[in-house]
PDB file of N, CA and C in Angstrom:
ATOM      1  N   UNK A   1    -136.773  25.643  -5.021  1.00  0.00           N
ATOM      2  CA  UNK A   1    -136.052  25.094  -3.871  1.00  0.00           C
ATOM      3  C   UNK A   1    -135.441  26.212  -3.023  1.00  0.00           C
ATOM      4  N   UNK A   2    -134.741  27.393  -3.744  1.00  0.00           N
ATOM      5  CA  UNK A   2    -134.675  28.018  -3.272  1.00  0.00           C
ATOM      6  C   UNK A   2    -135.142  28.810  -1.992  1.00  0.00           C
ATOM      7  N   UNK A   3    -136.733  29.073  -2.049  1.00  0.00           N
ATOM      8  CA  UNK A   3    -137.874  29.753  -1.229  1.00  0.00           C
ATOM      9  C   UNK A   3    -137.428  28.721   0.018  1.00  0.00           C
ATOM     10  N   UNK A   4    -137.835  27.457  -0.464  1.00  0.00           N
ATOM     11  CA  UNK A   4    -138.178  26.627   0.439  1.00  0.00           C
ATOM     12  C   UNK A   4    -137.140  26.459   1.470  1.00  0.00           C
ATOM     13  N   UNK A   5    -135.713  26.087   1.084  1.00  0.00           N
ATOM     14  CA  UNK A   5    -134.450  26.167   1.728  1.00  0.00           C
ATOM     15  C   UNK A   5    -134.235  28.255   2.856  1.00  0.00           C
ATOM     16  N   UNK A   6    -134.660  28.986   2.040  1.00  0.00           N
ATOM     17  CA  UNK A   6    -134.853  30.496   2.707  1.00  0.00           C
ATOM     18  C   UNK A   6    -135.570  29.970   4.171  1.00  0.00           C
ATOM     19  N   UNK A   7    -137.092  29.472   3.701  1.00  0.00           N
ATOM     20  CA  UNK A   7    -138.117  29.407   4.706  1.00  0.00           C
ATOM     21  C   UNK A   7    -137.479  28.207   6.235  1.00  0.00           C
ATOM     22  N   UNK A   8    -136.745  27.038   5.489  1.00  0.00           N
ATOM     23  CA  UNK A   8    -135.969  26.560   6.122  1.00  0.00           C
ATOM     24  C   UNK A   8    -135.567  26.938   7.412  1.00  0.00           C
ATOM     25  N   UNK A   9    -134.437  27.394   6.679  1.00  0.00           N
ATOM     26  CA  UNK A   9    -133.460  28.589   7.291  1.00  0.00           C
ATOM     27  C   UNK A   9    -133.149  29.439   8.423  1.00  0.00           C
ATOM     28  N   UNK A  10    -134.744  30.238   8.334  1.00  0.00           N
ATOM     29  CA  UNK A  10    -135.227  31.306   8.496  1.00  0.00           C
ATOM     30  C   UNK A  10    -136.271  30.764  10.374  1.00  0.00           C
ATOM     31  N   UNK A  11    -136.767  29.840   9.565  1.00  0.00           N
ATOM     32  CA  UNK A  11    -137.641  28.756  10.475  1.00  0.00           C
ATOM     33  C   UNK A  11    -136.457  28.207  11.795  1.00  0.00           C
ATOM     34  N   UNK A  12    -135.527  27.413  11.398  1.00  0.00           N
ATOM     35  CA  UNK A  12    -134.801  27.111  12.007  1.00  0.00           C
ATOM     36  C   UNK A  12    -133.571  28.228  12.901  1.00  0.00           C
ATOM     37  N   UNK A  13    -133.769  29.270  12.205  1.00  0.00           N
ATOM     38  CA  UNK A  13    -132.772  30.061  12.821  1.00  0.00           C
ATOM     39  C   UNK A  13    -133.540  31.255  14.483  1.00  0.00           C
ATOM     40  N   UNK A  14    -135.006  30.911  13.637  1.00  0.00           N
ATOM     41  CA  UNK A  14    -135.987  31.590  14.913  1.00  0.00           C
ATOM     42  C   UNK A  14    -136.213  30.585  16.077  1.00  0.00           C
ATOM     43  N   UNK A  15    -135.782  29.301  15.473  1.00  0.00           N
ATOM     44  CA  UNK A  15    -136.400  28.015  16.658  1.00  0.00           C
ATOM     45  C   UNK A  15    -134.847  27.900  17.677  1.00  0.00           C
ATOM     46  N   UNK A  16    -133.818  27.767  17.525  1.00  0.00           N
ATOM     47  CA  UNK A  16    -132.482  27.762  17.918  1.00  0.00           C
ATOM     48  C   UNK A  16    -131.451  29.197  17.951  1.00  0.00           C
ATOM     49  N   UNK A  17    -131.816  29.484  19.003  1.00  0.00           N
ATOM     50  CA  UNK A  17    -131.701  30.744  20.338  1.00  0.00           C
ATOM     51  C   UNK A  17    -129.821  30.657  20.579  1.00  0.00           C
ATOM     52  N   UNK A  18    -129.726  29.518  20.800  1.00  0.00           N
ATOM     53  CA  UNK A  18    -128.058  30.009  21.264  1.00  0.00           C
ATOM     54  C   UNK A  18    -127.202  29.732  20.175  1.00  0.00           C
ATOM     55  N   UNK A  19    -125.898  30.404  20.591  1.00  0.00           N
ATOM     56  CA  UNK A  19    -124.518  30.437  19.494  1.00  0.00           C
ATOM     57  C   UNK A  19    -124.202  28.977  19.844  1.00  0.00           C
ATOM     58  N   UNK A  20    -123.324  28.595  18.607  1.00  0.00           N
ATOM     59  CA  UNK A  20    -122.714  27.320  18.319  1.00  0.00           C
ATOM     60  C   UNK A  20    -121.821  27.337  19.754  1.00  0.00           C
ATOM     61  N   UNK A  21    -121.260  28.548  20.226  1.00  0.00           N
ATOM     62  CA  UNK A  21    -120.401  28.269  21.238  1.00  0.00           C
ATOM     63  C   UNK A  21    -120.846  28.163  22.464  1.00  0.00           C
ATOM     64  N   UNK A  22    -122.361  29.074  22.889  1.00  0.00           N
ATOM     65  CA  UNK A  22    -123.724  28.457  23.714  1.00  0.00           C
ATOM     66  C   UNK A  22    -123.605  27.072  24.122  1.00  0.00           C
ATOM     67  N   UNK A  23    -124.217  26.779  22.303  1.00  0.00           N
ATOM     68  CA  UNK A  23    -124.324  25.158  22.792  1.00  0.00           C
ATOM     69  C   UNK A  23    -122.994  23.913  23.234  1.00  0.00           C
ATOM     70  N   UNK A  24    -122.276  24.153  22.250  1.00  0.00           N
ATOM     71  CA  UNK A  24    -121.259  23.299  22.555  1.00  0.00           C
ATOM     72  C   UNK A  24    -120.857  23.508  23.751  1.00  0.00           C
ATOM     73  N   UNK A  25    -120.841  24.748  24.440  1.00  0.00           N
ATOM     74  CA  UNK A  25    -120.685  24.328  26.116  1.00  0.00           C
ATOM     75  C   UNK A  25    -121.425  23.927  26.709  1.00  0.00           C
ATOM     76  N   UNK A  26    -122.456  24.353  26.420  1.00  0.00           N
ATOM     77  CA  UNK A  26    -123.653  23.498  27.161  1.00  0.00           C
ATOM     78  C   UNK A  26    -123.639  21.467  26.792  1.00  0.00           C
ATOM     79  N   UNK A  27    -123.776  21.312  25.657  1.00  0.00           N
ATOM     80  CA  UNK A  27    -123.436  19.960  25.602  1.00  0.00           C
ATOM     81  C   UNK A  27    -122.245  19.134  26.508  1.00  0.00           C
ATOM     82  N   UNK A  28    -121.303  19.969  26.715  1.00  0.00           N
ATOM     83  CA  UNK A  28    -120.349  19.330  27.548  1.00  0.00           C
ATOM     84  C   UNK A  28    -120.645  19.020  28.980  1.00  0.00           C
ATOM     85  N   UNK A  29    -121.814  19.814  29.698  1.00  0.00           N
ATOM     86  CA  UNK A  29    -122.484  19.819  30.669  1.00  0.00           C
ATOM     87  C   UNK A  29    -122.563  18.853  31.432  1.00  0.00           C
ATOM     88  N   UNK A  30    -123.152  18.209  32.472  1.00  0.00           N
ATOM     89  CA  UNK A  30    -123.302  17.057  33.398  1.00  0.00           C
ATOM     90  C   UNK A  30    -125.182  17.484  33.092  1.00  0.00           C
ATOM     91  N   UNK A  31    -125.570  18.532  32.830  1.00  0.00           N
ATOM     92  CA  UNK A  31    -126.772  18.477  33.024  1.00  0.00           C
ATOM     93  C   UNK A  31    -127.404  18.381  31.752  1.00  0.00           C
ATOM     94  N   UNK A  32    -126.911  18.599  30.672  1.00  0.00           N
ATOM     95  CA  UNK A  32    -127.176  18.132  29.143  1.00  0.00           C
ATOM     96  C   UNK A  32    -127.650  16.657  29.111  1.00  0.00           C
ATOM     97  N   UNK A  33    -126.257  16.262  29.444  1.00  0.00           N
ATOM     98  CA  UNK A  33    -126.328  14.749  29.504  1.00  0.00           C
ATOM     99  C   UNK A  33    -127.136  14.184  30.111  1.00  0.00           C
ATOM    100  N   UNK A  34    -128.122  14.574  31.589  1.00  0.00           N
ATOM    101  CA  UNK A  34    -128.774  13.854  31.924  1.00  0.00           C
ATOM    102  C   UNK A  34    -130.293  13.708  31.501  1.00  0.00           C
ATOM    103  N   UNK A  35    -130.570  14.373  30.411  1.00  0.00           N
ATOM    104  CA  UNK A  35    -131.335  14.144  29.753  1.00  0.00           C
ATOM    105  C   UNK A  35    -131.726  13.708  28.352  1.00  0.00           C
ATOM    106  N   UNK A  36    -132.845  13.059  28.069  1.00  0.00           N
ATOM    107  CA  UNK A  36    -133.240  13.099  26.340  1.00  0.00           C
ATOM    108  C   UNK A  36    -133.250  11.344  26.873  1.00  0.00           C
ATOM    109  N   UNK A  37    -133.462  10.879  25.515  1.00  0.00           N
ATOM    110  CA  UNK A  37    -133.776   9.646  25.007  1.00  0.00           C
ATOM    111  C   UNK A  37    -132.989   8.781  24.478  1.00  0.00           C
ATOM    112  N   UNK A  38    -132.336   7.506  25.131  1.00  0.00           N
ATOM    113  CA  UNK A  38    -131.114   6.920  24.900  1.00  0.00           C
ATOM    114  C   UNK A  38    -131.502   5.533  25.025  1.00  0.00           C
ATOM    115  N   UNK A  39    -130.679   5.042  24.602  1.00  0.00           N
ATOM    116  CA  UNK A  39    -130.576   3.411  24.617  1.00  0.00           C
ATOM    117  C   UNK A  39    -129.251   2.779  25.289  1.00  0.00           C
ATOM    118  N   UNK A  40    -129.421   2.414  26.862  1.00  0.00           N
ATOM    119  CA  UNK A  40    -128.402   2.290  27.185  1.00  0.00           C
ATOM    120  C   UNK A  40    -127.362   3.265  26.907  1.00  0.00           C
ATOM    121  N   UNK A  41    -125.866   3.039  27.194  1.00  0.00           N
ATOM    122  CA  UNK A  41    -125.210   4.144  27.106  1.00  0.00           C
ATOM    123  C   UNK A  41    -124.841   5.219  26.024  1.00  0.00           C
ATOM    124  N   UNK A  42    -125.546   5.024  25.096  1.00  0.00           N
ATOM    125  CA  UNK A  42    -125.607   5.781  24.022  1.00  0.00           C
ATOM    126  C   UNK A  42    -125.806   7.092  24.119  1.00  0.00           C
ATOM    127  N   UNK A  43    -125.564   7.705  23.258  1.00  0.00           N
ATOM    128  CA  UNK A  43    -125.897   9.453  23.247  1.00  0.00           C
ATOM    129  C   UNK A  43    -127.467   9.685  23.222  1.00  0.00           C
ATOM    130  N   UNK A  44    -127.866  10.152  23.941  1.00  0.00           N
ATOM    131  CA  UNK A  44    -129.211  10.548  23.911  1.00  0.00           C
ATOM    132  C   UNK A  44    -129.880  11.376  22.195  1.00  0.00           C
ATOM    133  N   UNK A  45    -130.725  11.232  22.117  1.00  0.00           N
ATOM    134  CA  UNK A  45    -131.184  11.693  20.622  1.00  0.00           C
ATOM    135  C   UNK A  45    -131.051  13.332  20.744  1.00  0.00           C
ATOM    136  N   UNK A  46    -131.544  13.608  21.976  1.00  0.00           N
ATOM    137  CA  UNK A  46    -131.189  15.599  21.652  1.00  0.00           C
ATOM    138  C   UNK A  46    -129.677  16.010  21.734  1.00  0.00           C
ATOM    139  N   UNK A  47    -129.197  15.250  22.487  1.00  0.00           N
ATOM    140  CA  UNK A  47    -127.724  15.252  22.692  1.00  0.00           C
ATOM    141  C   UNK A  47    -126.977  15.339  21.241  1.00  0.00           C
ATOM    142  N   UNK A  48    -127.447  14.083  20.861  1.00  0.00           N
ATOM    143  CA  UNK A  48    -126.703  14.271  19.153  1.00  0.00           C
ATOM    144  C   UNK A  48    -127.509  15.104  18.127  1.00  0.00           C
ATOM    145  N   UNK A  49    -128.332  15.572  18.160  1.00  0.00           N
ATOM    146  CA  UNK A  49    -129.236  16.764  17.798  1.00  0.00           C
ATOM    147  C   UNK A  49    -128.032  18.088  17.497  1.00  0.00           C
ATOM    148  N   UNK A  50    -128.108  18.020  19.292  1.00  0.00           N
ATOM    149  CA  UNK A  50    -127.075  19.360  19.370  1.00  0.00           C
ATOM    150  C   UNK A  50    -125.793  19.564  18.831  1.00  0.00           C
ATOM    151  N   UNK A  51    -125.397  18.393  18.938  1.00  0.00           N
ATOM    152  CA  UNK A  51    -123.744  18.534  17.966  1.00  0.00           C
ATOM    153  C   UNK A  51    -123.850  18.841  16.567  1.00  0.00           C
ATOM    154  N   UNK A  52    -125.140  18.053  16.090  1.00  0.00           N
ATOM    155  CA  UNK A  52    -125.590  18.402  14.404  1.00  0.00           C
ATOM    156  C   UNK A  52    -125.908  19.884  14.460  1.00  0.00           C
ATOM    157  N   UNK A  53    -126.560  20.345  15.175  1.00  0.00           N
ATOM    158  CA  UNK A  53    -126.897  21.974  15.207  1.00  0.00           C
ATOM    159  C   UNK A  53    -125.738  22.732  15.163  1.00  0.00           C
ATOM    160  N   UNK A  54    -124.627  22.605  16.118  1.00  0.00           N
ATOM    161  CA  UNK A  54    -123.664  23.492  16.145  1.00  0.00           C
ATOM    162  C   UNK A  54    -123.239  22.808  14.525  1.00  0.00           C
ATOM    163  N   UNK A  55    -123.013  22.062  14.021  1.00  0.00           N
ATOM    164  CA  UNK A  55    -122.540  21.573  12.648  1.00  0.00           C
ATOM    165  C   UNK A  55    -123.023  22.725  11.488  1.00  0.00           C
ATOM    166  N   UNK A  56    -124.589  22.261  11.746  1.00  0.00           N
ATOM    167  CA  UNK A  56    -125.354  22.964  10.544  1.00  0.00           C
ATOM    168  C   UNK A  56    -125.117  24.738  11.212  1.00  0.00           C
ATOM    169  N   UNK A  57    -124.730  25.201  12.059  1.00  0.00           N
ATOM    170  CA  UNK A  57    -124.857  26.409  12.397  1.00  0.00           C
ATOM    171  C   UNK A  57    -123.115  27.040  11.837  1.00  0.00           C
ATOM    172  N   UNK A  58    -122.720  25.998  11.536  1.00  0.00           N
ATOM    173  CA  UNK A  58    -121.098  26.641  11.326  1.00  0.00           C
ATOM    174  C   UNK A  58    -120.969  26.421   9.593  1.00  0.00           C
ATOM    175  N   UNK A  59    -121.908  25.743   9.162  1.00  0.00           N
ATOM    176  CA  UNK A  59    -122.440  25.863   7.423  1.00  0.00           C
ATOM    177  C   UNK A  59    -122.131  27.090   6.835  1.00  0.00           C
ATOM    178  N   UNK A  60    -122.108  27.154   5.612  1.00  0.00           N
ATOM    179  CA  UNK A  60    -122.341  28.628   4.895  1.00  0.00           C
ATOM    180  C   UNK A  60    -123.671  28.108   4.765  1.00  0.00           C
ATOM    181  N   UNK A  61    -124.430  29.222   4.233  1.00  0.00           N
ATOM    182  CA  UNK A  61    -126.365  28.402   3.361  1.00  0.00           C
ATOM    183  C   UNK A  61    -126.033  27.584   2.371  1.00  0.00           C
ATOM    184  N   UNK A  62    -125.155  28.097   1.038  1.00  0.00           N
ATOM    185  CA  UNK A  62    -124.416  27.567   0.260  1.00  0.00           C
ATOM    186  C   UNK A  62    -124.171  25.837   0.152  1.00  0.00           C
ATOM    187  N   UNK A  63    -123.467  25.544   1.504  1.00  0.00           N
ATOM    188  CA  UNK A  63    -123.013  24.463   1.659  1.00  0.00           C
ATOM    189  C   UNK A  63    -124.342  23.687   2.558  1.00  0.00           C
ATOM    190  N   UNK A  64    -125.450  23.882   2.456  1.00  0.00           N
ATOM    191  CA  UNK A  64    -126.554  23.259   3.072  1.00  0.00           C
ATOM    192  C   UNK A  64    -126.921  22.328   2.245  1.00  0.00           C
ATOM    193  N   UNK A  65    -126.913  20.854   2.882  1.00  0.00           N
ATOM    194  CA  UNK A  65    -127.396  19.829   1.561  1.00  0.00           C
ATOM    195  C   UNK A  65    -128.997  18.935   2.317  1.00  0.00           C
ATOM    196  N   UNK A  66    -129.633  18.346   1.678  1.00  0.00           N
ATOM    197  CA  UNK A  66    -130.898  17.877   1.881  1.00  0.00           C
ATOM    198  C   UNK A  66    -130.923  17.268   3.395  1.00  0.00           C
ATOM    199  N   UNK A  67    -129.960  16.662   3.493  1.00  0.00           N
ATOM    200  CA  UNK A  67    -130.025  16.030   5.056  1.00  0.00           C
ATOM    201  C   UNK A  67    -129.853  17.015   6.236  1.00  0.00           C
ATOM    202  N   UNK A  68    -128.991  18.032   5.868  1.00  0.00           N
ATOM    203  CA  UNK A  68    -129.360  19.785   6.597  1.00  0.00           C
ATOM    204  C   UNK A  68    -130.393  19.714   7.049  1.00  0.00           C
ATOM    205  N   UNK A  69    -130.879  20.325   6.060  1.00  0.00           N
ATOM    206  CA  UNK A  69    -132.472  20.732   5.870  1.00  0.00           C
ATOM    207  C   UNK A  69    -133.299  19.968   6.200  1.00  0.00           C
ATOM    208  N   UNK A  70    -133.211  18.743   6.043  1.00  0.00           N
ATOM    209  CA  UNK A  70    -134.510  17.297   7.157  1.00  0.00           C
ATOM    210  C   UNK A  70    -133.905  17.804   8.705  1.00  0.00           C
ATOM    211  N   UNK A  71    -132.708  17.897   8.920  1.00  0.00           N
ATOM    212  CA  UNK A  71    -132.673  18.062  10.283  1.00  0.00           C
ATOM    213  C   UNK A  71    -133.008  19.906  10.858  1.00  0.00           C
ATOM    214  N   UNK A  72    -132.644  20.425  10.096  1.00  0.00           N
ATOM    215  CA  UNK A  72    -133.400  22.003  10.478  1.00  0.00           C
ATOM    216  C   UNK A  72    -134.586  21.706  10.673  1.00  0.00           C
ATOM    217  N   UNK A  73    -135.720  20.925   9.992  1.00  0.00           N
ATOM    218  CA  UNK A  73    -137.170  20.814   9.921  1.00  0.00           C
ATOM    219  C   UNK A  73    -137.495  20.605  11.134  1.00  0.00           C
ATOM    220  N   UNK A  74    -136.754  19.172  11.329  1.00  0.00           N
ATOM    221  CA  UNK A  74    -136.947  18.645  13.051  1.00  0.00           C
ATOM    222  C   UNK A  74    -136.747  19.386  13.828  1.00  0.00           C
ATOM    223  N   UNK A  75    -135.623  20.204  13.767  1.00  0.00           N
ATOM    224  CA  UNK A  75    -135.166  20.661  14.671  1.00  0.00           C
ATOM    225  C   UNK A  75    -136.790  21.744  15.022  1.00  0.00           C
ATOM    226  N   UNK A  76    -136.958  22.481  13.958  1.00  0.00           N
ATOM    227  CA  UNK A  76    -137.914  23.532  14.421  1.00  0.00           C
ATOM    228  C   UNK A  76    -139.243  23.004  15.329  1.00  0.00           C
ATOM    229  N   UNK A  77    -139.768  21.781  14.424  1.00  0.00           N
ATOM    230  CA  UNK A  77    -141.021  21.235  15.079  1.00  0.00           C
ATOM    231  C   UNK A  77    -140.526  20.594  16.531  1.00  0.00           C
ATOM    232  N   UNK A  78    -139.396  20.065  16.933  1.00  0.00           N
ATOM    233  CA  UNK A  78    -139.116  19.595  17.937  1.00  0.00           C
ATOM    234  C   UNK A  78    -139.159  20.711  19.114  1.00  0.00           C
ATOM    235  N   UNK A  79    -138.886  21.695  18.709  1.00  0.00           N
ATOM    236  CA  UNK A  79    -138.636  23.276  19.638  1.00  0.00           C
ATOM    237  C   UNK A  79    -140.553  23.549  19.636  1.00  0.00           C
ATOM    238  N   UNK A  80    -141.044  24.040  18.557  1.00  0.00           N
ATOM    239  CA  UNK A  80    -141.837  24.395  18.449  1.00  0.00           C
ATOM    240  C   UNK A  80    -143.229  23.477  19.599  1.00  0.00           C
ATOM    241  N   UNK A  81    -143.252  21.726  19.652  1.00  0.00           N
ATOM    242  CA  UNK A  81    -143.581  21.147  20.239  1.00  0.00           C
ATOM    243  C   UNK A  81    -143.630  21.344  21.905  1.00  0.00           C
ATOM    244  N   UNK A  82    -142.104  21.194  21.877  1.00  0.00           N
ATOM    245  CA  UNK A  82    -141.632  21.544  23.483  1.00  0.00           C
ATOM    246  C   UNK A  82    -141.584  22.483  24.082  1.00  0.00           C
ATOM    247  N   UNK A  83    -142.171  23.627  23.196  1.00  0.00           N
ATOM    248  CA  UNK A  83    -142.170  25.057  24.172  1.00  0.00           C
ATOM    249  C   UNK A  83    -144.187  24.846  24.419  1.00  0.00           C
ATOM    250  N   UNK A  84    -144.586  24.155  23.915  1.00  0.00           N
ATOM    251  CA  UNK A  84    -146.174  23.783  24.507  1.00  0.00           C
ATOM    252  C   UNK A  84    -146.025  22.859  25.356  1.00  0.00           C
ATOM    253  N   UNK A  85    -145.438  22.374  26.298  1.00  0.00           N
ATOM    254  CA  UNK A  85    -145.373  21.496  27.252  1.00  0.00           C
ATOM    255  C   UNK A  85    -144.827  21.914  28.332  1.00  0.00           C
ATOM    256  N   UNK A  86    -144.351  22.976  28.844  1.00  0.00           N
ATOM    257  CA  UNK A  86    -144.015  24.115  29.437  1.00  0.00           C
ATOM    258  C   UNK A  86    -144.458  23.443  31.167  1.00  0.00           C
ATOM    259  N   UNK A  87    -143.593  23.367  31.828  1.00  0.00           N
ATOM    260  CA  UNK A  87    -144.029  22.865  32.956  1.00  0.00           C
ATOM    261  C   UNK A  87    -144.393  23.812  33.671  1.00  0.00           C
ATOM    262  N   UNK A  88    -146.063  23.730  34.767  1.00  0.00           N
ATOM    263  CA  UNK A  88    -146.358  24.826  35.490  1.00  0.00           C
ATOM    264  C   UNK A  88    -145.637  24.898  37.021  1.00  0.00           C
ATOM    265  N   UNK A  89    -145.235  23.510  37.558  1.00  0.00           N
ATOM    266  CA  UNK A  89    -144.830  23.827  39.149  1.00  0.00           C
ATOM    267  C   UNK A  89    -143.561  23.494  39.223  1.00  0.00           C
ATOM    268  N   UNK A  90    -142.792  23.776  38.217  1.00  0.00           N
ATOM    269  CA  UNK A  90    -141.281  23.241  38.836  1.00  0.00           C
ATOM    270  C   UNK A  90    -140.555  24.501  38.613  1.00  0.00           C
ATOM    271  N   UNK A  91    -139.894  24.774  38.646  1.00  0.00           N
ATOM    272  CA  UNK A  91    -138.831  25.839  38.789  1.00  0.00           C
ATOM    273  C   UNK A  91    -138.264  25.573  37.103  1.00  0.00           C
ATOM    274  N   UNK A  92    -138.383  26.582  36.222  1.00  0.00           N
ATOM    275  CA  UNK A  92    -138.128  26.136  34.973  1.00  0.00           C
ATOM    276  C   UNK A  92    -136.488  26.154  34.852  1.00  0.00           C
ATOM    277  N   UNK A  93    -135.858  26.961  35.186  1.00  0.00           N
ATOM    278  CA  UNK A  93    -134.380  27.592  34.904  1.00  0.00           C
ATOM    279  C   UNK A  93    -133.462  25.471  35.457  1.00  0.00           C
ATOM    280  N   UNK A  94    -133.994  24.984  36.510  1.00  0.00           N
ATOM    281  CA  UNK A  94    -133.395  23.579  36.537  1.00  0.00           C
ATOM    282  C   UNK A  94    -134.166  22.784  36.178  1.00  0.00           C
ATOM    283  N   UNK A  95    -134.616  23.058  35.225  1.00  0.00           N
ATOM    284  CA  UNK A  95    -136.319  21.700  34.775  1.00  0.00           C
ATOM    285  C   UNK A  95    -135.488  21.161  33.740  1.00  0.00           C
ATOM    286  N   UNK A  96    -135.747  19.314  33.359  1.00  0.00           N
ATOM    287  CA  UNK A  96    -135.746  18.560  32.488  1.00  0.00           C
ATOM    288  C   UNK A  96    -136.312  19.273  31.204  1.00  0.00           C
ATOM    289  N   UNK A  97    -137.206  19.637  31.335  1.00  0.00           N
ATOM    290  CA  UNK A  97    -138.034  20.440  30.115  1.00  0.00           C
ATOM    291  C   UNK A  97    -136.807  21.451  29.410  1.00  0.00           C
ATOM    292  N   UNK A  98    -136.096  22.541  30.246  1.00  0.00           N
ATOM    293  CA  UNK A  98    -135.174  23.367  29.608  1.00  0.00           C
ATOM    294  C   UNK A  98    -134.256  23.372  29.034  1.00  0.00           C
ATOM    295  N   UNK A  99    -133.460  21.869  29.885  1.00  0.00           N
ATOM    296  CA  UNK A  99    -132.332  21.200  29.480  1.00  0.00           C
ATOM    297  C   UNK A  99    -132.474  20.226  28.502  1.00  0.00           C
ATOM    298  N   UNK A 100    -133.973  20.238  28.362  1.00  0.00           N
ATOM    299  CA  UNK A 100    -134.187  19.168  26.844  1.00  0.00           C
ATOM    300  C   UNK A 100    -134.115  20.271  25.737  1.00  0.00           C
ATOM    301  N   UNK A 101    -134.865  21.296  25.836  1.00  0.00           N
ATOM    302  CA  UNK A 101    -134.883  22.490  24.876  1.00  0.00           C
ATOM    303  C   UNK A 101    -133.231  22.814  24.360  1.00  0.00           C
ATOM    304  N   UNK A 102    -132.616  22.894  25.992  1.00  0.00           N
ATOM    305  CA  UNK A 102    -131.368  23.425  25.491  1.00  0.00           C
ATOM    306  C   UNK A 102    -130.759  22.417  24.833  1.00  0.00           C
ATOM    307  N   UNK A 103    -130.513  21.382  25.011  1.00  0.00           N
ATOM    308  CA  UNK A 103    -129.975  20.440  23.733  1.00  0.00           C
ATOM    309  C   UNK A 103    -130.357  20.171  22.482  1.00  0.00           C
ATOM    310  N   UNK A 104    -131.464  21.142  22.240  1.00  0.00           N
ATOM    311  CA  UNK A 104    -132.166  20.966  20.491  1.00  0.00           C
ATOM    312  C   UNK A 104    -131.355  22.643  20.482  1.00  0.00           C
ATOM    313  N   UNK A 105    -130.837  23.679  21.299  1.00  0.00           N
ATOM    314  CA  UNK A 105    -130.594  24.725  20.821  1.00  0.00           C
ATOM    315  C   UNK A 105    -131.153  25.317  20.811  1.00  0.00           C
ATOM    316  N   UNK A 106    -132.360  25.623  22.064  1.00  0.00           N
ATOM    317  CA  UNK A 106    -133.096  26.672  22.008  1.00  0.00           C
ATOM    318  C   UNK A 106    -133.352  26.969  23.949  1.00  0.00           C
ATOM    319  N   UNK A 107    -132.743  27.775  24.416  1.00  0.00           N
ATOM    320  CA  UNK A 107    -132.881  28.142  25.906  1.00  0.00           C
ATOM    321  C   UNK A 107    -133.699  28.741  25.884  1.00  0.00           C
ATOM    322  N   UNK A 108    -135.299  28.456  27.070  1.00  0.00           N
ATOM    323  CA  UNK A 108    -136.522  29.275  26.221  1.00  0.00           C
ATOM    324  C   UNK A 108    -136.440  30.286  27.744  1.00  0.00           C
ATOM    325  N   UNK A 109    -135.208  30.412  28.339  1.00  0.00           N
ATOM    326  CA  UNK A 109    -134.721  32.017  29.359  1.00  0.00           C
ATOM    327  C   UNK A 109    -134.236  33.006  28.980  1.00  0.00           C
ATOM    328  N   UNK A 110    -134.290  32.889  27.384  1.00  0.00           N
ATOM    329  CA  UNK A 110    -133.369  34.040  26.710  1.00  0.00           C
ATOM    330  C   UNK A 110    -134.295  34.550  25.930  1.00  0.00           C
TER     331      UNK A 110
END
C-alpha cells in the first residue's frame, strides 16, 4: 500500500500546480464560480473539488486515509483529461477551459 499511496501522491502532486493559498483565493473568485457542473444553486463539482484539494494539500501523508486517495486519483485523471481538450481559438488565460482546470488545482499558465 505503501508504493501505491507514494505513486498516489506523487501523481497528484504533479497534476495540481498551485498552493493551497493559490487556490483558496482563487475559489473565492467570481470567475471560479462561474464555472463546472451544478445542479441548480449548488456548488459546482470542481468547485467542491477545490476545497477538498486545499484539504488534502494541508494533510501530513501520514494522515492520508482511502477517501484521500480516491479523490487524489480523480483529481489527477480529471487534470490529466482536461489538459487534452485545450481550446485552439479562444484566448486561454480567460477561457472556461482554465478556470475549470483552475478549480481542480492545476493553472495550466504556470
Amino acid at each position: 500500500m505503501a508504493d501505491d499511496t507514494d505513486t498516489i501522491r506523487r501523481e497528484f502532486d504533479d497534476a495540481v500546480n498551485m498552493t493551497p493559498k493559490e487556490l483558496d483565493d482563487w475559489l473565492d473568485t467570481d470567475e471560479s464560480q462561474s464555472v463546472g457542473n451544478s445542479s441548480g444553486d449548488e456548488e459546482s463539482t470542481g468547485h467542491a473539488m477545490g476545497r477538498r484539494i486545499v484539504e488534502i494539500q494541508r494533510k501530513k501523508v501520514d494522515d492520508l486515509d482511502d477517501d484521500d486517495l480516491a479523490a487524489m486519483k480523480k483529481v489527477k485523471g480529471y487534470v490529466a483529461r482536461h489538459l487534452k481538450q485545450k481550446p485552439s481559438k479562444e484566448d486561454v488565460e480567460t477561457s472556461k477551459w482554465r478556470y475549470s482546470l483552475m478549480n481542480w488545482g492545476h493553472d495550466p499558465l504556470k
